[in-house]
Protein backbone atom coordinates (compact mmCIF):
# COMPACT_ATOMS: atom_id res chain seq x y z
CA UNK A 1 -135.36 -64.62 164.49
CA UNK A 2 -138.65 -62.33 163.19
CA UNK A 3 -141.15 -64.18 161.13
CA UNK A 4 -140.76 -63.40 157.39
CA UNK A 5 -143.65 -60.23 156.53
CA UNK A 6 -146.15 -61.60 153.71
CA UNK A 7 -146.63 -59.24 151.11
CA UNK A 8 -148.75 -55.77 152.25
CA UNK A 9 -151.92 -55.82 150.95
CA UNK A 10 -151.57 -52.31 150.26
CA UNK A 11 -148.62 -53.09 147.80
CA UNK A 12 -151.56 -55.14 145.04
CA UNK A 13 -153.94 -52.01 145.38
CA UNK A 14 -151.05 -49.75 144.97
CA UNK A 15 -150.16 -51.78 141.45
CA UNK A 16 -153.44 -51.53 140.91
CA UNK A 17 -154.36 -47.98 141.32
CA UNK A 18 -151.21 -47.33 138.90
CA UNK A 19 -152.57 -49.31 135.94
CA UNK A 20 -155.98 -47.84 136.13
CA UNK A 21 -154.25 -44.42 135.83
CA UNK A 22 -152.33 -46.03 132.94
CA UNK A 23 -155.30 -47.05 131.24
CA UNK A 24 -157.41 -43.43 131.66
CA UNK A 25 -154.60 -41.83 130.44
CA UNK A 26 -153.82 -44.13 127.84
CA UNK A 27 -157.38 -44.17 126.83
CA UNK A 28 -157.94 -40.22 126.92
CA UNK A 29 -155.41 -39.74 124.32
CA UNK A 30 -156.66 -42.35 122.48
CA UNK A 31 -153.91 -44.62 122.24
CA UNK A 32 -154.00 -48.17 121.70
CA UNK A 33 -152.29 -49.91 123.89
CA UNK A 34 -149.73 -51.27 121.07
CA UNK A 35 -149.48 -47.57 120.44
CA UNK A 36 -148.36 -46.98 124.11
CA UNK A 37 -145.93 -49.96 124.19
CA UNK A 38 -144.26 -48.90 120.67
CA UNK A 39 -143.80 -45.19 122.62
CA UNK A 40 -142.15 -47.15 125.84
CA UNK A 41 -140.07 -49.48 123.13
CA UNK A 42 -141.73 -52.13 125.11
CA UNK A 43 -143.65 -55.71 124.16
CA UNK A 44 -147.64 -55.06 124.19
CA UNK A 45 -147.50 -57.63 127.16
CA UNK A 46 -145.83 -55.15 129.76
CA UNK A 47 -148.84 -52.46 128.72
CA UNK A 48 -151.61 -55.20 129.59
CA UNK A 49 -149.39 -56.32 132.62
CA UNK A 50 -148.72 -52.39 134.27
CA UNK A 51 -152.85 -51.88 133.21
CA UNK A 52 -153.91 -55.13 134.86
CA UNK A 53 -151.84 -54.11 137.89
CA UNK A 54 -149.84 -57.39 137.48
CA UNK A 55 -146.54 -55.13 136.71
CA UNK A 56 -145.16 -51.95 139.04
CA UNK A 57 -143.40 -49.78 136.52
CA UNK A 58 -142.75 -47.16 139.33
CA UNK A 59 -139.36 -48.01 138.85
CA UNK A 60 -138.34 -49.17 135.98
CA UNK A 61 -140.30 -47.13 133.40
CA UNK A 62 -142.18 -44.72 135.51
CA UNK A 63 -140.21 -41.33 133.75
CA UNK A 64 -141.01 -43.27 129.83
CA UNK A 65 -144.59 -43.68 131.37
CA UNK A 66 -145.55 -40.24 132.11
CA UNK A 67 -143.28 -38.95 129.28
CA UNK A 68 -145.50 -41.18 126.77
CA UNK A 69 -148.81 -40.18 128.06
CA UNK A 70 -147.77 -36.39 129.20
CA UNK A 71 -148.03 -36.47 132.40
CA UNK A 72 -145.87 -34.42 135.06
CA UNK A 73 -142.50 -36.05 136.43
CA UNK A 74 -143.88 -38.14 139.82
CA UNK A 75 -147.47 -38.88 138.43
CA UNK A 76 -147.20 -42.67 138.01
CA UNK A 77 -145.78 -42.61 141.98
CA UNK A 78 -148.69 -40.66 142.98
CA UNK A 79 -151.36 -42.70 141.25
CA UNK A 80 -150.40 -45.46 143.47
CA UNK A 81 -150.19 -43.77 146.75
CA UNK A 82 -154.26 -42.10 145.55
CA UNK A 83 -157.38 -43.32 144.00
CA UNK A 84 -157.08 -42.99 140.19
């Protein structure tokens, strides 16, 4: 039997990377981020949590992410995978 695989430490940076993006984004079109979770129909919490990488919305709101701040279909993905 393998050894269970700990978490990749790539996996934080990648959650990370993501909520930075969030946050420039969020920040250039000068949203609050209550503004941001009202758009996503989503408690203020989850905002703070995606922005403090604590939260990967890749899946789960990734197209009402880039939909609220304007970005192009795939962007929150490829924030992850690159520096913001």
């Amino acid at each position: 039997m393998r050894p269970l695989r700990e978490r990749e430490p790539s996996a934080a940076w990648s959650t990370a990377r993501i909520g930075a993006a969030v946050r420039v984004h969020r920040v250039n079109l000068e949203l609050s981020r209550t503004d941001l979770a009202e758009r996503l129909e989503v408690p203020v919490e989850t905002v703070i949590a995606i922005e403090d990488g604590e939260y990967d919305p890749r899946l789960a709101l990734a197209p009402r992410l880039e939909a609220a701040l304007d970005l192009a279909p795939g962007s929150i993905a490829a924030a992850g995978r690159s520096a913001a």
